[in-house]
N, C-alpha and C. Protein backbone atom coordinates (compact mmCIF):
# COMPACT_ATOMS: atom_id res chain seq x y z
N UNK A 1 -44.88 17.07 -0.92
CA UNK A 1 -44.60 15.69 -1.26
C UNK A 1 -44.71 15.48 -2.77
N UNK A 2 -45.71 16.14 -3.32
CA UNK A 2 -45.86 15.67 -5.04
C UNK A 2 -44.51 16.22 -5.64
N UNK A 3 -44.39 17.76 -5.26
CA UNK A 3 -43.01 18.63 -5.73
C UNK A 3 -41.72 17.38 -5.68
N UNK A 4 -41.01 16.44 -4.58
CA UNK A 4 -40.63 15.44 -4.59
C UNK A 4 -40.23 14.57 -5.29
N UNK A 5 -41.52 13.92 -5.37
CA UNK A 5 -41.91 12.58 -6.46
C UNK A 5 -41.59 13.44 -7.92
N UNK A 6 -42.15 14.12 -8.31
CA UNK A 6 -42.09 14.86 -10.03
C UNK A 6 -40.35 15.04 -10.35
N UNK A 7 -39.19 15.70 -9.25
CA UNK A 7 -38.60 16.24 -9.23
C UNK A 7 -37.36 14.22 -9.21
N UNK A 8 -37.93 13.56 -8.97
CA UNK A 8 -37.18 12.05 -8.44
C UNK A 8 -37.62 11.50 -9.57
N UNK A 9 -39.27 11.71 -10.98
CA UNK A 9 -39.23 10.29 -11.86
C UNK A 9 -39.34 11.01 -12.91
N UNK A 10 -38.59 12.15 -13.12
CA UNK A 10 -38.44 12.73 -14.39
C UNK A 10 -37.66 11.76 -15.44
N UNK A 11 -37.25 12.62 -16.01
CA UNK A 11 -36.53 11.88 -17.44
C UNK A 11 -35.30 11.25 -16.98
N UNK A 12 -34.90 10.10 -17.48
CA UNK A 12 -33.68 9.71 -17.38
C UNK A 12 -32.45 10.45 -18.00
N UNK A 13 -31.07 10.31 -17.22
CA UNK A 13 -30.16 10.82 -17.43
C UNK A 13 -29.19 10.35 -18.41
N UNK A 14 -29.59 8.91 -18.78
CA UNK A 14 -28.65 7.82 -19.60
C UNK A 14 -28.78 8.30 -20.77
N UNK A 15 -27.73 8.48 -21.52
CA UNK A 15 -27.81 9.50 -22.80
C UNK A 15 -28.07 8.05 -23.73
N UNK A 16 -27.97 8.35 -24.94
CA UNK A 16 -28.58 7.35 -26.48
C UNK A 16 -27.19 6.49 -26.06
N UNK A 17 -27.68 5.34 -26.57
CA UNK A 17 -26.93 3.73 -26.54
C UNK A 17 -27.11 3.88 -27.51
N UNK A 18 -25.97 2.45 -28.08
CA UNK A 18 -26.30 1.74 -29.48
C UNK A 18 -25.78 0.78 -28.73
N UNK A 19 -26.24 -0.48 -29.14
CA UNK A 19 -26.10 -1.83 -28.59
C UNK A 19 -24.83 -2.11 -29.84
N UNK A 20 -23.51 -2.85 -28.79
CA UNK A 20 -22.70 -2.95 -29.34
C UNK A 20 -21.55 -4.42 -29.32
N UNK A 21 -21.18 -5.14 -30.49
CA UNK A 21 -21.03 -6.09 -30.23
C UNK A 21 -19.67 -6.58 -31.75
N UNK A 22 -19.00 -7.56 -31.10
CA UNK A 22 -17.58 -7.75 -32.09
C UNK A 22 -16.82 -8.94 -31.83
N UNK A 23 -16.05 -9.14 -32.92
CA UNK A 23 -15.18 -10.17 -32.47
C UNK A 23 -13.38 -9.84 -32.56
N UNK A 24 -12.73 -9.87 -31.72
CA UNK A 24 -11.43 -9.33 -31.40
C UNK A 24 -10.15 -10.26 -31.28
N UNK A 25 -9.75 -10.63 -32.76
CA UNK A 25 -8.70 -11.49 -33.32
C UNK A 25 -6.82 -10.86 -32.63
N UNK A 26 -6.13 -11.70 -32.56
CA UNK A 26 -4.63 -11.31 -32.91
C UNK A 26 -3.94 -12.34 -33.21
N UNK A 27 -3.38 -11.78 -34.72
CA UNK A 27 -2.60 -12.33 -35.23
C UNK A 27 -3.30 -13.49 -35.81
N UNK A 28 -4.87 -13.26 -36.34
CA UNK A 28 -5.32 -14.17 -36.88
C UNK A 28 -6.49 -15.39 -36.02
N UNK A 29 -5.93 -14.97 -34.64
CA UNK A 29 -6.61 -15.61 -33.76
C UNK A 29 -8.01 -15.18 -32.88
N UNK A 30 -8.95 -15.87 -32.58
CA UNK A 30 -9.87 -15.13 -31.82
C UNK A 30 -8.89 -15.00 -30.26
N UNK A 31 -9.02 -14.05 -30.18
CA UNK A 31 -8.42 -13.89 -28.57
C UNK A 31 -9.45 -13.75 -27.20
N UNK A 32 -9.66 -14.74 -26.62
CA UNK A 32 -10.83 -14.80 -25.44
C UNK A 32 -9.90 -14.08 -24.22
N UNK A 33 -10.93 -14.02 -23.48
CA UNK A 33 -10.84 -13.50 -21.79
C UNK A 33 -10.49 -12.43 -21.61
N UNK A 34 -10.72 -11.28 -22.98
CA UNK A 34 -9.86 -10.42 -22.87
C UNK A 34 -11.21 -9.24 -22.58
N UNK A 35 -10.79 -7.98 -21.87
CA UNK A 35 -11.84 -6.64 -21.66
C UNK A 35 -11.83 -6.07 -22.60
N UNK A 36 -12.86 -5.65 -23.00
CA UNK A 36 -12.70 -4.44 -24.32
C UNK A 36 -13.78 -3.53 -23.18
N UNK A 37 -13.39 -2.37 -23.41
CA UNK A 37 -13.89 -1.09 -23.18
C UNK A 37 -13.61 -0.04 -24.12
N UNK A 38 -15.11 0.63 -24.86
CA UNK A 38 -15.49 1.91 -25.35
C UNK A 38 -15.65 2.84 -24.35
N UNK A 39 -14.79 4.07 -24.64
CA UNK A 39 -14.33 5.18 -23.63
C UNK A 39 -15.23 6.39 -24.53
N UNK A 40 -16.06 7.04 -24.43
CA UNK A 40 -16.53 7.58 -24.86
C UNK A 40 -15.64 9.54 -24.79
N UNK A 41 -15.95 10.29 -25.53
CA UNK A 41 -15.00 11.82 -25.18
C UNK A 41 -15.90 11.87 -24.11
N UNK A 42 -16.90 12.17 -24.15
CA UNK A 42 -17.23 12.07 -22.12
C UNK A 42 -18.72 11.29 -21.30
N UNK A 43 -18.07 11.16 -20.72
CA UNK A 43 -18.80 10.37 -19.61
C UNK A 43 -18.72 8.63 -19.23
N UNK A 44 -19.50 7.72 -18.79
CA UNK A 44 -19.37 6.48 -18.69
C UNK A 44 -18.68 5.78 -19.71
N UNK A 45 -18.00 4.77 -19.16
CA UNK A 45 -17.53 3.85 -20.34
C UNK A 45 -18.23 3.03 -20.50
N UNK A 46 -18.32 2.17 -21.52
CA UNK A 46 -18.69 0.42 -21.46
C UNK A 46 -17.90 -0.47 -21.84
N UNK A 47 -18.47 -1.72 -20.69
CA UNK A 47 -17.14 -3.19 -21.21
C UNK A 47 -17.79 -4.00 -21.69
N UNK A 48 -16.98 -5.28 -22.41
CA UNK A 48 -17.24 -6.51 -22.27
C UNK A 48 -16.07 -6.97 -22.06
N UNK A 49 -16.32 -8.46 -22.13
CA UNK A 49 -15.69 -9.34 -22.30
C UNK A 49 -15.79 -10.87 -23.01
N UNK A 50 -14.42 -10.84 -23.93
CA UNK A 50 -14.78 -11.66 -24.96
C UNK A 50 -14.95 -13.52 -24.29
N UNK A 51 -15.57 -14.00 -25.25
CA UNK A 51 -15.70 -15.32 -24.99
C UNK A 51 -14.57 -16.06 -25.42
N UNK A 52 -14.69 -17.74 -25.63
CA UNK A 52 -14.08 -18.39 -26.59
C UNK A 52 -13.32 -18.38 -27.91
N UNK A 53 -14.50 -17.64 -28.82
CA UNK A 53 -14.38 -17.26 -30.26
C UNK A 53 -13.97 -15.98 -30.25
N UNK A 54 -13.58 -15.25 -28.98
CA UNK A 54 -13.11 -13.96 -29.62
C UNK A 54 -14.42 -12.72 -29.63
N UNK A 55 -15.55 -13.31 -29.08
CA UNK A 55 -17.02 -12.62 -29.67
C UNK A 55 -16.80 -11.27 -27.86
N UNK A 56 -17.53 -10.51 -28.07
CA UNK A 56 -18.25 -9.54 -27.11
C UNK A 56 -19.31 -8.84 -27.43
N UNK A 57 -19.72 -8.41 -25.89
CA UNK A 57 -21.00 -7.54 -25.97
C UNK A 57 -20.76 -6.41 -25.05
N UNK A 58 -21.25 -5.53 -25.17
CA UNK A 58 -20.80 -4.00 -24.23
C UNK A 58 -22.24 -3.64 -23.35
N UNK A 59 -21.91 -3.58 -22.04
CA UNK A 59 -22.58 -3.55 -21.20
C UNK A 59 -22.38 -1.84 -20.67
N UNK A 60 -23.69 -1.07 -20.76
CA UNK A 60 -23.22 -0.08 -20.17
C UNK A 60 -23.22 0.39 -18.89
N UNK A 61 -24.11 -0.18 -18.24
CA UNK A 61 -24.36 -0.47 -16.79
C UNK A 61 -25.07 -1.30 -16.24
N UNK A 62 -24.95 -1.88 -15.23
CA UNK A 62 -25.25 -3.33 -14.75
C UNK A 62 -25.88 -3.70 -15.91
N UNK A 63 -27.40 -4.24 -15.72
CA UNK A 63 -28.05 -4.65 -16.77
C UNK A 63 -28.18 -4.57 -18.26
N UNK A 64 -28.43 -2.89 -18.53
CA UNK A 64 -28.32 -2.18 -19.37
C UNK A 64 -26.92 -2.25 -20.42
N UNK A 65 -27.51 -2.99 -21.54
CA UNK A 65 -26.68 -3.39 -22.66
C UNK A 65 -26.23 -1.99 -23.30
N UNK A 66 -25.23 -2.14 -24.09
CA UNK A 66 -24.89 -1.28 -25.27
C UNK A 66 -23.46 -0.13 -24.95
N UNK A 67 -23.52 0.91 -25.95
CA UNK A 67 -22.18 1.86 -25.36
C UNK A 67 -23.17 3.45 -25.92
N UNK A 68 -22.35 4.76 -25.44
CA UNK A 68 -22.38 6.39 -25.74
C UNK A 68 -22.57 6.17 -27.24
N UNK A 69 -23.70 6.38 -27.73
CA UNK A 69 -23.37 6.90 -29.27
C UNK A 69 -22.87 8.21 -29.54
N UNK A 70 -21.97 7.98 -30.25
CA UNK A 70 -20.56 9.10 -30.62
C UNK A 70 -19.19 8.50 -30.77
N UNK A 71 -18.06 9.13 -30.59
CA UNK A 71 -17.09 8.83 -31.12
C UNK A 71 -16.74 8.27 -29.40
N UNK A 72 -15.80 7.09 -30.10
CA UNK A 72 -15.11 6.57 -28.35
C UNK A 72 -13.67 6.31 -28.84
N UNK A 73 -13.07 5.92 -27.85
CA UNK A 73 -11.58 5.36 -28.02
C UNK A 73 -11.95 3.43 -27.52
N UNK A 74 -11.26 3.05 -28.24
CA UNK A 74 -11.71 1.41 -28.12
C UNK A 74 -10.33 1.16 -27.44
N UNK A 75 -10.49 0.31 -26.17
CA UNK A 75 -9.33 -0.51 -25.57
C UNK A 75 -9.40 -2.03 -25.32
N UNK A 76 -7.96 -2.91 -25.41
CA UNK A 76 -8.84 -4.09 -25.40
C UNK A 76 -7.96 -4.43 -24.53
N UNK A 77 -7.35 -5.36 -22.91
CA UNK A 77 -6.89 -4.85 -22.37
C UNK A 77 -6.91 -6.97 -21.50
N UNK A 78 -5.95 -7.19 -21.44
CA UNK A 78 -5.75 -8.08 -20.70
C UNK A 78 -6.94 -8.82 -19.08
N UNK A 79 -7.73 -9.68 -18.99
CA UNK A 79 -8.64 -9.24 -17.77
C UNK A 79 -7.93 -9.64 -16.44
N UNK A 80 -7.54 -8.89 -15.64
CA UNK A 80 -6.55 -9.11 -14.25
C UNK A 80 -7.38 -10.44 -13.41
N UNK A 81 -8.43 -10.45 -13.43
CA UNK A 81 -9.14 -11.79 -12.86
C UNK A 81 -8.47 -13.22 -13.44
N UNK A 82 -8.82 -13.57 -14.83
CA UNK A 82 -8.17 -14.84 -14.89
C UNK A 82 -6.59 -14.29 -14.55
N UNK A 83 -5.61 -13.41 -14.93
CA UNK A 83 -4.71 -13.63 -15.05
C UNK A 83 -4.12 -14.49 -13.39
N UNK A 84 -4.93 -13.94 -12.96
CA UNK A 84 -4.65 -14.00 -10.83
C UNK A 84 -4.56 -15.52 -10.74
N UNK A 85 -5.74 -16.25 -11.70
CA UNK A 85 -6.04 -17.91 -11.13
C UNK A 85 -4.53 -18.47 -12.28
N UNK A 86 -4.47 -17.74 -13.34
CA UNK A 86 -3.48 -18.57 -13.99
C UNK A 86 -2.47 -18.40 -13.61
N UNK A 87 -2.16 -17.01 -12.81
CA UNK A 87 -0.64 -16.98 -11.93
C UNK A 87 -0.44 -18.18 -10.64
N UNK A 88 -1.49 -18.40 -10.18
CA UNK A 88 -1.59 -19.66 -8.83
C UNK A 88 -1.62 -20.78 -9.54
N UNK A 89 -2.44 -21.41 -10.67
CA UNK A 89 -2.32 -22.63 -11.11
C UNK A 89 -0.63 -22.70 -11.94
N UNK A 90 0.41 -21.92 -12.05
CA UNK A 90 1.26 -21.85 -13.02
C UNK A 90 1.75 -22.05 -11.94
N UNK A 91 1.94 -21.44 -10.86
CA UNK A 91 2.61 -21.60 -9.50
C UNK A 91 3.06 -23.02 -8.75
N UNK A 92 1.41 -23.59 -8.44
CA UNK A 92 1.49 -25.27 -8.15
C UNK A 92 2.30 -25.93 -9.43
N UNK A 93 2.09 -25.75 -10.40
CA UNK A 93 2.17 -26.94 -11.18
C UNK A 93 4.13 -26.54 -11.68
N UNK A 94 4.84 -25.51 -11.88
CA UNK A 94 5.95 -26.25 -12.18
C UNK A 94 7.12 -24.92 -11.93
N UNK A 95 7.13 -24.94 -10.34
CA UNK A 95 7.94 -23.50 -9.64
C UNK A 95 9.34 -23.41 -10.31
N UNK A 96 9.66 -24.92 -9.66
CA UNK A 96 11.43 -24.62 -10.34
C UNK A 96 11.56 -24.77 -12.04
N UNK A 97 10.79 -24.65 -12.83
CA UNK A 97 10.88 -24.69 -14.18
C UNK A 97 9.98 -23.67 -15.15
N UNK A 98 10.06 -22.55 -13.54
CA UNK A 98 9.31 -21.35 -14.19
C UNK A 98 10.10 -20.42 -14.92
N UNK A 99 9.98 -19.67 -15.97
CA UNK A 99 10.80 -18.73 -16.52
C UNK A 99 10.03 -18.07 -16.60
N UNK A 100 10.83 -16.07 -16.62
CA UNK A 100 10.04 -15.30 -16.29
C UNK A 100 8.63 -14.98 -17.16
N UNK A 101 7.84 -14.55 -17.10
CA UNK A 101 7.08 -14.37 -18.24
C UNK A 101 6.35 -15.53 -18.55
N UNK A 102 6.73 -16.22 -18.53
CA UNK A 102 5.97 -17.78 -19.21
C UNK A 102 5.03 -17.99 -19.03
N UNK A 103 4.48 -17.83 -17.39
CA UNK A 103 2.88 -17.74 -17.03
C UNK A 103 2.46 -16.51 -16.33
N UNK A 104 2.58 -15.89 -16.79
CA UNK A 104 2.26 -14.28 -16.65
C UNK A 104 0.69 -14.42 -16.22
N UNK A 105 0.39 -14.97 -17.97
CA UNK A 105 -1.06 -15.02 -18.61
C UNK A 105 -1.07 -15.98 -19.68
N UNK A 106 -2.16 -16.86 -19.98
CA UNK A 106 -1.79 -17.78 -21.06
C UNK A 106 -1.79 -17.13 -22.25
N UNK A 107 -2.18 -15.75 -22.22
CA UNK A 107 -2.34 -14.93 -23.39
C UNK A 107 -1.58 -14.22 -24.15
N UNK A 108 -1.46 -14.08 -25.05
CA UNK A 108 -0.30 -13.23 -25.95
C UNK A 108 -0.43 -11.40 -25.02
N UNK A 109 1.15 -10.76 -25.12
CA UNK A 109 1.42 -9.96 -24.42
C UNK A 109 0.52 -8.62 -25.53
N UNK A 110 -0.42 -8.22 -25.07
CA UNK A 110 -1.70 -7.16 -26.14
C UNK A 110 -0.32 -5.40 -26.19
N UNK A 111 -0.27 -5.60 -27.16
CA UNK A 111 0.72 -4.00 -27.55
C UNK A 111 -0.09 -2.85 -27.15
N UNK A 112 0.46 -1.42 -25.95
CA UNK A 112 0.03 -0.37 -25.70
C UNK A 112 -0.68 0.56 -26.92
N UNK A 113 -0.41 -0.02 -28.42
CA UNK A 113 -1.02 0.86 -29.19
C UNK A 113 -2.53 0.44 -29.08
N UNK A 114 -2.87 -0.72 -28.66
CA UNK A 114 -4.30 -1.48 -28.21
C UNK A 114 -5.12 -1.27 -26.80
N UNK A 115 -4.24 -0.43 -25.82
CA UNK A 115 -4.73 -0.21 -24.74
C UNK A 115 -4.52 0.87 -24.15
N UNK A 116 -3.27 0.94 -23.34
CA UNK A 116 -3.02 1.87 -22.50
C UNK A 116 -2.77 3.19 -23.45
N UNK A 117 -1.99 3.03 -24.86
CA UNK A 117 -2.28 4.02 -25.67
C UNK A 117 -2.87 3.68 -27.26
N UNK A 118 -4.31 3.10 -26.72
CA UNK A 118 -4.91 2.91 -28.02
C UNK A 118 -5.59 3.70 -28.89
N UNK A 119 -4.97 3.04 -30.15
CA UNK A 119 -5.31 4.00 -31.62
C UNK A 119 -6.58 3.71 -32.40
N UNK A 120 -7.39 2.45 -31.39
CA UNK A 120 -8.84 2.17 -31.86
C UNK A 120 -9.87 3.25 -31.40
N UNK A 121 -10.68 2.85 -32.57
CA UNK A 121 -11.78 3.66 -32.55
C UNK A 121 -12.97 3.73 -32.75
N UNK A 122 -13.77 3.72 -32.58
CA UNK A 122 -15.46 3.28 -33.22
C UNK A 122 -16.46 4.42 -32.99
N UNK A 123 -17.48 5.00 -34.17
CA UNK A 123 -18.16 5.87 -34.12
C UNK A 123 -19.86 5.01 -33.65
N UNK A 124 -20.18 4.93 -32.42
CA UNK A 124 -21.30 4.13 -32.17
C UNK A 124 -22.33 4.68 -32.84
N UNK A 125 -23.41 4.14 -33.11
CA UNK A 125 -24.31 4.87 -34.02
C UNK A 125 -25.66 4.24 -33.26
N UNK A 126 -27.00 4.81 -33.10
CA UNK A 126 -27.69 4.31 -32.51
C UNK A 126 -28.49 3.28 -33.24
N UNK A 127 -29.43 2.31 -32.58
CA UNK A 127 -29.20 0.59 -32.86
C UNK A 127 -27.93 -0.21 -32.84
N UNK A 128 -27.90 -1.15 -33.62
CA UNK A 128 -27.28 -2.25 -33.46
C UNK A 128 -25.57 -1.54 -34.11
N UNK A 129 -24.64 -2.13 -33.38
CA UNK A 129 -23.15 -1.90 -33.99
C UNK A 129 -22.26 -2.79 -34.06
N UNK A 130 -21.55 -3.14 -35.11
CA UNK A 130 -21.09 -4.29 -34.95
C UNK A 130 -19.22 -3.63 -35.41
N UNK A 131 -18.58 -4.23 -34.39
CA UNK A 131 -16.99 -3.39 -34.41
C UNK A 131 -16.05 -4.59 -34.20
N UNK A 132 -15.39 -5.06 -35.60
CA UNK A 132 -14.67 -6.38 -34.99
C UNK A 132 -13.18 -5.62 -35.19
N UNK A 133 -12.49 -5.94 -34.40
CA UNK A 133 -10.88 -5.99 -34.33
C UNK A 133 -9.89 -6.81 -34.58
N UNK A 134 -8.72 -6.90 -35.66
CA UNK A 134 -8.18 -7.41 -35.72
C UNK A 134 -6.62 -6.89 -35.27
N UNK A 135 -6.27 -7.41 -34.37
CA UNK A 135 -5.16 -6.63 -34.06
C UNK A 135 -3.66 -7.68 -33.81
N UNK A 136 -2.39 -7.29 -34.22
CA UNK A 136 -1.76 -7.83 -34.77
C UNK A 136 -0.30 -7.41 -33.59
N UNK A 137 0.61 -8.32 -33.18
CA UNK A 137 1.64 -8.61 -32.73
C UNK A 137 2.97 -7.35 -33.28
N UNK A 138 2.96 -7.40 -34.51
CA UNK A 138 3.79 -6.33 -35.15
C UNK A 138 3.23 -5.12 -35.21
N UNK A 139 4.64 -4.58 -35.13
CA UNK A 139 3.84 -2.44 -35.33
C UNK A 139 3.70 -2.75 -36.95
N UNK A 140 3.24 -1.17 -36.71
CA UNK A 140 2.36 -1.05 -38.35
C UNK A 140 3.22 -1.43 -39.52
């Protein structure tokens, strides 16, 4: 039974955090409701999600604040939750005067160089990190 217990409250497996936090503009604007996830070269990711002002915080698991210190790939990525309530409220309110696209999302359409093939990046460093994004409508 002791062999057990010793072998179950050893050391934790959660590698070094740095608590990590930003504000994520486009085109000048704070852009809310949106996911950002740090993808680390390996293992767990971490998200947030921005507020009002554009602000986030990176959660690396449930409770447990922060992201992998090391190099990550930064994505910032539309959040499919609101988009769902703003596709039904766009729905009730004006069917025959829908055009395509229009209520997608109330949000500007985020460019694949920002997500699905994003060119962000952040070297987390342990303590506090602060990574703001400004990311812009036009290619480079």
């Amino acid at each position: 039974m002791l062999l057990c217990l010793t072998g179950c409250g050893g050391s934790s497996d959660q590698p070094d955090l740095g608590q990590v936090h930003g504000t994520i503009t486009f085109d000048g604007k704070p852009l809310s409701g949106v996911v950002v996830v740090f993808q680390p070269d390996s293992g767990r990711p971490a998200r947030g999600r921005t507020d009002a002002e554009g602000k986030y915080e990176l959660t690396y698991i449930r409770q447990t604040r922060g992201a992998k210190v090391g190099h990550n790939r930064v994505e910032v990525a539309p959040s499919e939750e609101e988009d769902d309530s703003a596709d039904a409220e766009a729905d009730t309110e004006t069917v025959s005067n829908k055009r395509p696209g229009k209520f997608k999302s109330g949000k500007p359409k985020i460019p694949a160089r920002y997500n699905i093939k994003s060119e962000l990046e952040a070297d987390v460093q342990p303590g506090n990190n602060t990574f703001d994004f400004e990311l812009t409508s036009s290619s480079k």
